[in-house]
C-alpha atoms as a PDB file:
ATOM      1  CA  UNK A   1     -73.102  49.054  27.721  1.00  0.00           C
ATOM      2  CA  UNK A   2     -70.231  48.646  24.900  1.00  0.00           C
ATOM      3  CA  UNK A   3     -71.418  45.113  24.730  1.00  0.00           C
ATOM      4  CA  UNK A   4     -74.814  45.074  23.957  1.00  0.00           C
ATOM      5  CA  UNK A   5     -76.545  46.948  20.289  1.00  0.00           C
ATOM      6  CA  UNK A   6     -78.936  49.544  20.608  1.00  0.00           C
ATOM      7  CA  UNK A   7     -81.195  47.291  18.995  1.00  0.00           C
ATOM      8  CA  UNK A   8     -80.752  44.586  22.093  1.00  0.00           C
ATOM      9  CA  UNK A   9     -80.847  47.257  24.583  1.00  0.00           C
ATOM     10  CA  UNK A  10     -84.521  47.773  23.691  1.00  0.00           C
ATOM     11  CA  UNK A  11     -85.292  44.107  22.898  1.00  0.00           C
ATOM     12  CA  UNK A  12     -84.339  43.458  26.397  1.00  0.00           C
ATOM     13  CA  UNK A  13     -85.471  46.924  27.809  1.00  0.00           C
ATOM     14  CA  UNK A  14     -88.517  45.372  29.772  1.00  0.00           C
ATOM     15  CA  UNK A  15     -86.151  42.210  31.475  1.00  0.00           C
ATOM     16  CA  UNK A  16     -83.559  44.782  32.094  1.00  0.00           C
ATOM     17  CA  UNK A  17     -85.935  47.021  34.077  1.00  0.00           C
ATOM     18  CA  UNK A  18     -85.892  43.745  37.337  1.00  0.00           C
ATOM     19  CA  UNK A  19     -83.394  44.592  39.785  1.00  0.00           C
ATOM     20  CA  UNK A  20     -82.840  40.567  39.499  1.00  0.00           C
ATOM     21  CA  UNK A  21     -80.941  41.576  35.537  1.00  0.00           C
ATOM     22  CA  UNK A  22     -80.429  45.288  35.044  1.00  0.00           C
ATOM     23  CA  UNK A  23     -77.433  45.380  32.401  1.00  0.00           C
ATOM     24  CA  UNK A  24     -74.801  43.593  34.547  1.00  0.00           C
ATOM     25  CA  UNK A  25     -77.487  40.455  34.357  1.00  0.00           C
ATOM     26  CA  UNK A  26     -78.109  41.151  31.176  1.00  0.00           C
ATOM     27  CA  UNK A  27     -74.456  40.785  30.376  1.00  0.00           C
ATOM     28  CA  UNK A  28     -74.383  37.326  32.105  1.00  0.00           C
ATOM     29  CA  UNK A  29     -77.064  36.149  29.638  1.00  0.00           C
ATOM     30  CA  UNK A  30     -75.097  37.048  26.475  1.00  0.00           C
ATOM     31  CA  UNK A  31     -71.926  35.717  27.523  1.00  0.00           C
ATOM     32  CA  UNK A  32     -73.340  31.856  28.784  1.00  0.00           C
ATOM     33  CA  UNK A  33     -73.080  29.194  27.172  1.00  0.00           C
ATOM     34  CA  UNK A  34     -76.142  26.636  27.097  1.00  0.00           C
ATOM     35  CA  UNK A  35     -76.384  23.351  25.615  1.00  0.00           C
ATOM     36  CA  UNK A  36     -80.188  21.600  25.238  1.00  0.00           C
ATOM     37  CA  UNK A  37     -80.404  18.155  24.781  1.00  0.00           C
ATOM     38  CA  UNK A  38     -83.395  17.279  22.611  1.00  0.00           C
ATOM     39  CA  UNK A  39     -85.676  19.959  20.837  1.00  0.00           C
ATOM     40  CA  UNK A  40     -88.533  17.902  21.461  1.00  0.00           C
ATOM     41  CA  UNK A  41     -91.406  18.816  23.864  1.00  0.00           C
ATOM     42  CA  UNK A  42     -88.758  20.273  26.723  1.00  0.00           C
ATOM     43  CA  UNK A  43     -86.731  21.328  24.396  1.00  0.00           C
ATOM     44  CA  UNK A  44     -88.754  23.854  22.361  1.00  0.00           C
ATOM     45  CA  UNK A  45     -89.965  26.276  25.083  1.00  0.00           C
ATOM     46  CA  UNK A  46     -86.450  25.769  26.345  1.00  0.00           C
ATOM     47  CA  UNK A  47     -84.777  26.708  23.499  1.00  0.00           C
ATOM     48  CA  UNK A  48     -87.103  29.772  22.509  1.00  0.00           C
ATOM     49  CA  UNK A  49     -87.527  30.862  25.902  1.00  0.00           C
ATOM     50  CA  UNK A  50     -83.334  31.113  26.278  1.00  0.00           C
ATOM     51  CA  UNK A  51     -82.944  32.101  22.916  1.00  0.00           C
ATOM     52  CA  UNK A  52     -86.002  35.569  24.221  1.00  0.00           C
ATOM     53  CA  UNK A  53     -84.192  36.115  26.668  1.00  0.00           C
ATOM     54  CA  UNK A  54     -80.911  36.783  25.025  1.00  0.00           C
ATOM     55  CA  UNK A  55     -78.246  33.782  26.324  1.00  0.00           C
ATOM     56  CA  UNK A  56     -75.481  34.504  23.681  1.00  0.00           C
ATOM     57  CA  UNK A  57     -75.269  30.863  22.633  1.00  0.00           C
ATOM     58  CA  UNK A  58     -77.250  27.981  22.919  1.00  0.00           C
ATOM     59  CA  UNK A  59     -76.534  24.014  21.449  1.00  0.00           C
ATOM     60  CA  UNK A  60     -78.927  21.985  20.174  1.00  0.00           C
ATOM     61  CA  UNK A  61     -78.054  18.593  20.401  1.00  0.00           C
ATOM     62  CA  UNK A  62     -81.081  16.348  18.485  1.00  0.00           C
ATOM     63  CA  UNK A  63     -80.743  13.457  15.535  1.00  0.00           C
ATOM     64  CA  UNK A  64     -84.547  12.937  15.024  1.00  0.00           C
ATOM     65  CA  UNK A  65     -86.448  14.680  12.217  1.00  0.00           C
ATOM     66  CA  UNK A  66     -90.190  16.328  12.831  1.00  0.00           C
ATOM     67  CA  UNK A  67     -93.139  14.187  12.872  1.00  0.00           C
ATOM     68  CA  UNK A  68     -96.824  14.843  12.561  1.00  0.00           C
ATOM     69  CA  UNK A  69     -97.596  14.077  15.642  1.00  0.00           C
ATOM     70  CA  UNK A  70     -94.847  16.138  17.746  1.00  0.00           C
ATOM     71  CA  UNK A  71     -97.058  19.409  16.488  1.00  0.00           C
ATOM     72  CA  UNK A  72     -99.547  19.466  18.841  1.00  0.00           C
ATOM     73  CA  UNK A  73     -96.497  20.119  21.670  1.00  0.00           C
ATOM     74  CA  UNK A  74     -93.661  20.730  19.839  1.00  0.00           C
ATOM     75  CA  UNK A  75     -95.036  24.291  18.786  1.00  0.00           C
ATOM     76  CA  UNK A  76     -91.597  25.590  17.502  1.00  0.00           C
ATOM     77  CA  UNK A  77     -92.667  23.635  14.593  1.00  0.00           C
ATOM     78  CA  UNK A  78     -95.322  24.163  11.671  1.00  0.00           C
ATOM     79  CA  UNK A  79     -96.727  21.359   9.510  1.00  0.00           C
ATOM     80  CA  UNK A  80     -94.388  22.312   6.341  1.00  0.00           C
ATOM     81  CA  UNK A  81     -91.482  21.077   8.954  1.00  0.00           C
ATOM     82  CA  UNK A  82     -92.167  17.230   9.055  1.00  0.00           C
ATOM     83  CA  UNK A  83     -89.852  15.527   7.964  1.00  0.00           C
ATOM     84  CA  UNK A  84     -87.284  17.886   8.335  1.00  0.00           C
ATOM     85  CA  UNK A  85     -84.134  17.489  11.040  1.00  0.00           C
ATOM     86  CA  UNK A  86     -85.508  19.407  14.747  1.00  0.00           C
ATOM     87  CA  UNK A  87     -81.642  20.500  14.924  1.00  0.00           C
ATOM     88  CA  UNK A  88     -81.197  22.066  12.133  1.00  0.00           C
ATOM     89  CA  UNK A  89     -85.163  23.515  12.085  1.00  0.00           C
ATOM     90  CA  UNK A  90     -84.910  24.575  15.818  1.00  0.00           C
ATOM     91  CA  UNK A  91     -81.503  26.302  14.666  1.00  0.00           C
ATOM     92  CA  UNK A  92     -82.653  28.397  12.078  1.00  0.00           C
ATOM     93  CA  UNK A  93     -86.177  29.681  13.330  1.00  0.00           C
ATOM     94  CA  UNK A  94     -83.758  30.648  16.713  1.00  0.00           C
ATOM     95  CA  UNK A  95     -81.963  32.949  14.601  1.00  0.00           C
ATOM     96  CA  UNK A  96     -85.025  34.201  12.512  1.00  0.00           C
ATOM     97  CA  UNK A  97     -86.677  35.299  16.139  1.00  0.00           C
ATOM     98  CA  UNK A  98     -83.221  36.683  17.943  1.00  0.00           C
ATOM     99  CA  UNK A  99     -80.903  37.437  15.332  1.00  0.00           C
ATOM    100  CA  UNK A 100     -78.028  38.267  17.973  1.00  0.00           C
ATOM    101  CA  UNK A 101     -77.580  34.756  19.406  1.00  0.00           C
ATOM    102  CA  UNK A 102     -75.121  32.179  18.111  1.00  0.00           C
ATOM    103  CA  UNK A 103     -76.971  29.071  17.919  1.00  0.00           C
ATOM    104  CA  UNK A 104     -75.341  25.694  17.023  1.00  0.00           C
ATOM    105  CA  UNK A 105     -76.793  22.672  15.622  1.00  0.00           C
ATOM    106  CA  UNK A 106     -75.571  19.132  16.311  1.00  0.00           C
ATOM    107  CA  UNK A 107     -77.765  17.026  14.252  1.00  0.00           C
ATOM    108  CA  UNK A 108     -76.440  13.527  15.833  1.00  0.00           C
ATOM    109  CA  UNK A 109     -77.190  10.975  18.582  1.00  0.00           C
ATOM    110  CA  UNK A 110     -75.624  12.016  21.492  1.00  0.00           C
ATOM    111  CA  UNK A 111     -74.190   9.077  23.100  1.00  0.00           C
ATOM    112  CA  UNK A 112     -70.525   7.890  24.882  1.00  0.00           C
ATOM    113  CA  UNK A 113     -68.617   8.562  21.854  1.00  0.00           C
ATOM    114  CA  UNK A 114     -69.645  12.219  21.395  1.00  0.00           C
ATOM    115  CA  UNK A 115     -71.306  13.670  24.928  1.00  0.00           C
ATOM    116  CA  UNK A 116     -67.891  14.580  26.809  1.00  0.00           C
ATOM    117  CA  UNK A 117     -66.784  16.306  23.545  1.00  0.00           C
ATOM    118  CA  UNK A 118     -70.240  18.369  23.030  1.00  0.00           C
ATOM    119  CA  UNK A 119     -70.801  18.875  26.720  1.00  0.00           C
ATOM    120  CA  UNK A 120     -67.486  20.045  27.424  1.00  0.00           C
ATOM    121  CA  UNK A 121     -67.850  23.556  25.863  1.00  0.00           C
ATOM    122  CA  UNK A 122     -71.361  25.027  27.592  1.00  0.00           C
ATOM    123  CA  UNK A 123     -71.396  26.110  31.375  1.00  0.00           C
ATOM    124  CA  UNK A 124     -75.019  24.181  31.595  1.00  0.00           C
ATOM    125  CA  UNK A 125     -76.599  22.119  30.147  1.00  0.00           C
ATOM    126  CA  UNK A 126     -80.748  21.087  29.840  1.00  0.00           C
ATOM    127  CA  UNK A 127     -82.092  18.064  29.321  1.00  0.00           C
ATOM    128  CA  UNK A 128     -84.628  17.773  27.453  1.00  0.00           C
ATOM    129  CA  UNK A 129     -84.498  14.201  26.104  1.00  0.00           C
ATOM    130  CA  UNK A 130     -86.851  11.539  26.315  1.00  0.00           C
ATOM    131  CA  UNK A 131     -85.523   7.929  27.355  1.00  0.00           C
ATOM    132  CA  UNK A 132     -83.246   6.764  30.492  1.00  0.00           C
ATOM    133  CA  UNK A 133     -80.094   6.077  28.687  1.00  0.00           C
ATOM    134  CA  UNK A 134     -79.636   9.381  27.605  1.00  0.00           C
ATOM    135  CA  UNK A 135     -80.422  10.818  31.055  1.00  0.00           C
ATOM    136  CA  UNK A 136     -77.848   8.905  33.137  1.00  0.00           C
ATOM    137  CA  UNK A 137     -75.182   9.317  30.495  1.00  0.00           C
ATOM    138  CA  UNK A 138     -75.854  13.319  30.563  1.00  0.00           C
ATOM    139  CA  UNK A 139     -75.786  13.439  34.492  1.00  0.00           C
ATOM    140  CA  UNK A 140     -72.885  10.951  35.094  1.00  0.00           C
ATOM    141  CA  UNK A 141     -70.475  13.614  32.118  1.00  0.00           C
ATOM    142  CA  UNK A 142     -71.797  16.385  33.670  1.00  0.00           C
ATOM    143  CA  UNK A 143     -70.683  15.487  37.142  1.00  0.00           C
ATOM    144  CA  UNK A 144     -67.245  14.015  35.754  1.00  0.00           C
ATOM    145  CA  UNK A 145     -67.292  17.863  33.743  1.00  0.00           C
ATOM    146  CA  UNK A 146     -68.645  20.009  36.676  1.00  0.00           C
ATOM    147  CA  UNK A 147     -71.254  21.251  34.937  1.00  0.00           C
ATOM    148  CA  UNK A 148     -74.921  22.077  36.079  1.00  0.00           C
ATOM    149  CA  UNK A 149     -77.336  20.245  34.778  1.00  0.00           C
ATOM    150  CA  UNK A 150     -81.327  21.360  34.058  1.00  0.00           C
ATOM    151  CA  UNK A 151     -83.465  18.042  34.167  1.00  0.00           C
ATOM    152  CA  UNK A 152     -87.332  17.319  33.404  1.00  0.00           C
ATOM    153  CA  UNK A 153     -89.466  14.684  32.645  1.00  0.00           C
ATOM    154  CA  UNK A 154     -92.905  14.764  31.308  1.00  0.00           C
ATOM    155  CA  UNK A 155     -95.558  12.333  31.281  1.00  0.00           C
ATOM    156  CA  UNK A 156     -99.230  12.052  30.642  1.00  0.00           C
ATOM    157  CA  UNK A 157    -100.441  15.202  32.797  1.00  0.00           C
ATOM    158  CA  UNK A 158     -97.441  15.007  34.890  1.00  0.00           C
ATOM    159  CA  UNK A 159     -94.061  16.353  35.213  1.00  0.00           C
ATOM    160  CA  UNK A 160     -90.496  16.580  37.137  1.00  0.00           C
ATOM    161  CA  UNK A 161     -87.982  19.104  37.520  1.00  0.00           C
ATOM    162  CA  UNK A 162     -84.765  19.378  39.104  1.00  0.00           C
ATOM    163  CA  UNK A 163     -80.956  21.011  38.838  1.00  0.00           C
ATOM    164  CA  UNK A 164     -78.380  18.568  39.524  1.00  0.00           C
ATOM    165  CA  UNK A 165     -74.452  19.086  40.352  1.00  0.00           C
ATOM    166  CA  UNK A 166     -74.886  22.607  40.944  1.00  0.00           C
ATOM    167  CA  UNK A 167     -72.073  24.504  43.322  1.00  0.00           C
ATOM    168  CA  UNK A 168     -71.532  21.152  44.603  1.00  0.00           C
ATOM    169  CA  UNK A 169     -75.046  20.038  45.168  1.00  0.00           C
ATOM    170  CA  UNK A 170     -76.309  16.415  44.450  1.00  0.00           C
ATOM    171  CA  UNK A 171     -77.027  14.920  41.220  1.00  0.00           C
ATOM    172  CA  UNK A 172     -79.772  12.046  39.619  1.00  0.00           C
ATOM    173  CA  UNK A 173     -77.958   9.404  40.800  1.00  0.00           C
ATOM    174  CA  UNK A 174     -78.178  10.537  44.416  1.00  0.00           C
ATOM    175  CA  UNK A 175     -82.182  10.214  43.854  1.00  0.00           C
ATOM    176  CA  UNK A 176     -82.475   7.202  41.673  1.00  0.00           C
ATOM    177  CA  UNK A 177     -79.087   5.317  41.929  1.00  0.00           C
ATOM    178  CA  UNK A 178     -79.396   3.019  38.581  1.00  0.00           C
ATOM    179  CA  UNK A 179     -81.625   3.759  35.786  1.00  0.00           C
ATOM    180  CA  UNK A 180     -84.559   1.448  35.488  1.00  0.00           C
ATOM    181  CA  UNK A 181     -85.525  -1.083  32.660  1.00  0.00           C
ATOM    182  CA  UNK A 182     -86.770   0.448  29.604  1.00  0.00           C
ATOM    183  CA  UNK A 183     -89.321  -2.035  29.630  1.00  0.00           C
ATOM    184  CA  UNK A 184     -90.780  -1.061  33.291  1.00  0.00           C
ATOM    185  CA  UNK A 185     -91.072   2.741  32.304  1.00  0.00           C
ATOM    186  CA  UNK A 186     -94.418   3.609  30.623  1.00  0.00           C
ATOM    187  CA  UNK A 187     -93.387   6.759  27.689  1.00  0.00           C
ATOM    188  CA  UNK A 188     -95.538   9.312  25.827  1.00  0.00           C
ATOM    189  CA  UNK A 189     -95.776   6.821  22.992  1.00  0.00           C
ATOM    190  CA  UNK A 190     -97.677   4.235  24.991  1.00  0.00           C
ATOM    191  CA  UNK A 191     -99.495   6.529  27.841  1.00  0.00           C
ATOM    192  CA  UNK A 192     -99.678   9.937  25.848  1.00  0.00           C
ATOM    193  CA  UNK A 193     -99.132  13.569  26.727  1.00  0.00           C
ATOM    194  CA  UNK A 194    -101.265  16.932  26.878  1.00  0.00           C
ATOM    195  CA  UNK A 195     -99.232  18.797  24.418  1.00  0.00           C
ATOM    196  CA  UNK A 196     -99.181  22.071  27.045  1.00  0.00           C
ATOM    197  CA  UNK A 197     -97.534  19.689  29.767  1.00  0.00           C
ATOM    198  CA  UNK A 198     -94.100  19.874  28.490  1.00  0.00           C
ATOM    199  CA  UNK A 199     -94.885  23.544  27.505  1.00  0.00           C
ATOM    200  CA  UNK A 200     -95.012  24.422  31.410  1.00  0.00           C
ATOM    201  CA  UNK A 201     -92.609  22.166  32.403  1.00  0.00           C
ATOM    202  CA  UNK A 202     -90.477  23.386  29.576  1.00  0.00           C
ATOM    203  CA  UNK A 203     -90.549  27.126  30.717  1.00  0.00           C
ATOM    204  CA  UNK A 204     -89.601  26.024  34.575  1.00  0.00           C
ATOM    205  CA  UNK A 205     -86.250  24.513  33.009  1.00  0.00           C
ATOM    206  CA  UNK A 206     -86.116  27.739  30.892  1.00  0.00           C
ATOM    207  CA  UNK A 207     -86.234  29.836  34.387  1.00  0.00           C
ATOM    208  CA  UNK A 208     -84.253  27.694  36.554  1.00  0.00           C
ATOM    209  CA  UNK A 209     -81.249  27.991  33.701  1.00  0.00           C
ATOM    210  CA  UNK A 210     -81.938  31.763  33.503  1.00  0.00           C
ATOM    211  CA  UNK A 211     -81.597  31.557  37.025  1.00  0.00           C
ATOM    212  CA  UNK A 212     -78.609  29.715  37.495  1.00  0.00           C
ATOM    213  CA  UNK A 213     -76.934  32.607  34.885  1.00  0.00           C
ATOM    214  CA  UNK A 214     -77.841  34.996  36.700  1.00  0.00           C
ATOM    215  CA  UNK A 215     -77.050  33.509  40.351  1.00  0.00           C
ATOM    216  CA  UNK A 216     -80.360  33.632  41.896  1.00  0.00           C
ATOM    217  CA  UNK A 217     -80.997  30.389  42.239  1.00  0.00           C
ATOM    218  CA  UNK A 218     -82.413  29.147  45.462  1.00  0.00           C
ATOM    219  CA  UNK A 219     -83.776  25.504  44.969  1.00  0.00           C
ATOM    220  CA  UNK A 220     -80.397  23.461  45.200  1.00  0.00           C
ATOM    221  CA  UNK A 221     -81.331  19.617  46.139  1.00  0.00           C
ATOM    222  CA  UNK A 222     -85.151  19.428  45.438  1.00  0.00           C
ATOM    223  CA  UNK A 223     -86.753  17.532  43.117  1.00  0.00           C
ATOM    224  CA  UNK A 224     -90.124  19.228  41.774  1.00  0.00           C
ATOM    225  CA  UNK A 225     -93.064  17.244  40.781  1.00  0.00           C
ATOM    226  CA  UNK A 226     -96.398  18.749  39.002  1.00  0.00           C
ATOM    227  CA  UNK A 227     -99.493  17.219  38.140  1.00  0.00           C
ATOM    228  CA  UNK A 228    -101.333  19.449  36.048  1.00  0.00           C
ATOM    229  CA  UNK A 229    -104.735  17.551  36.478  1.00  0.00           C
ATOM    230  CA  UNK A 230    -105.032  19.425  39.886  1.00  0.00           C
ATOM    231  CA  UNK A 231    -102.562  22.221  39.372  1.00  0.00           C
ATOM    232  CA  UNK A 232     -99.934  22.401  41.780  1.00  0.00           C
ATOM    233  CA  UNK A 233     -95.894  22.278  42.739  1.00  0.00           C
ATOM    234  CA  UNK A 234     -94.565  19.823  45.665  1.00  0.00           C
ATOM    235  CA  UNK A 235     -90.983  20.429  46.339  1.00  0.00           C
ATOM    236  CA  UNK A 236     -88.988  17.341  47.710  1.00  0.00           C
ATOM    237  CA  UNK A 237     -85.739  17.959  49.386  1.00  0.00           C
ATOM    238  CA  UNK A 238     -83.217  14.813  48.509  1.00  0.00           C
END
């Protein structure tokens, strides 16, 4: 395992036991590349879960700085962080919990200018980001790139989930051709959010990307939607 420290051998010991990793799995994880879009509410878990498990080096693409009221979901964060840049903050408490990951920061607006340039250099990417413009531009670069793409919404109690242009599988626009009118589509800042709701929804991008590195995922063409007032999963095929 000429790869790995003895140190990350037993940090990953109890992954590394699943038949599903073992060290050839293992391996996959530290050599992918995974760039998150937003390190808001999905992008947190996303980002700590990836960073646990030991990807070898994960993007953060985010321009906002921390807010009060992004604590009660964005749990990465503490209250000394508002007003600090998510990026940059994300970034550095990554490295303080797994010190053997490479983590980049891009504290900027991703947008036409800059998204074929970031994307280009990560095998997925997640997206974690929070308004329809963002969304269509990350799907429509990832399918001109060929790479995979993670997607999930959140809302109120309620959440989606999908992996788009994956081995040749379908992508958002196949499911919602045209991205609505920001006007028509109620957000978190007008309807509101249970802070754990992105948490959950944030760990099922988390495992579908771990999956996807390690080549056991099965759900290829679905879209996902939870509402955790009655907890369960219904599983659309598109």
């Amino acid at each position: 395992m000429g790869i790995f420290l003895k140190e990350e051998l037993t940090r990953y010991n109890r992954q590394m036991m699943l038949p599903e990793i073992r060290a050839k799995g293992q391996e996959k994880l530290k050599l992918a590349r995974i760039l998150v879009i937003g390190a808001g509410g999905l992008g947190c878990p996303v980002l700590q879960y990836l960073n646990a498990a030991g990807v070898g080096t994960i993007g953060i693409v985010d321009f906002d700085k921390i807010e009060l009221h992004n604590l009660h979901r964005q749990i990465l964060y503490h209250t000394n962080d508002v007003g600090k840049s998510k990026a940059h903050t994300a970034a550095e408490k990554l490295r303080s919990q797994n010190p053997h990951n490479t983590i980049h920061a891009f504290n900027e607006m991703l947008n036409e200018n800059n998204a074929e340039t970031l994307i280009a250099d990560y095998d997925i990417v997640v997206d974690g980001s929070d308004n329809f413009a963002t969304r269509y531009l990350v799907n429509d670069i990832c399918v001109k790139l060929g790479k995979t793409l993670v997607y999930g919404t959140i809302l109120t109690f309620e959440g989606q989930l999908a992996v788009f242009n994956y081995k040749g599988g379908k992508n958002l626009r196949d499911i919602y051709p045209e991205a609505p009118d920001p006007e028509d589509v109620p957000s978190c800042d007008e309807n509101g959010v249970l802070g754990i709701v992105p948490g959950i929804i944030g760990t099922y991008m988390a495992l579908f990307t771990l999956q996807i590195i390690l080549g056991t995922f099965e759900n290829t063409n679905q879209l996902h939607l939870i509402n955790l007032r009655h907890p369960g999963l219904i599983s659309l095929d598109f």
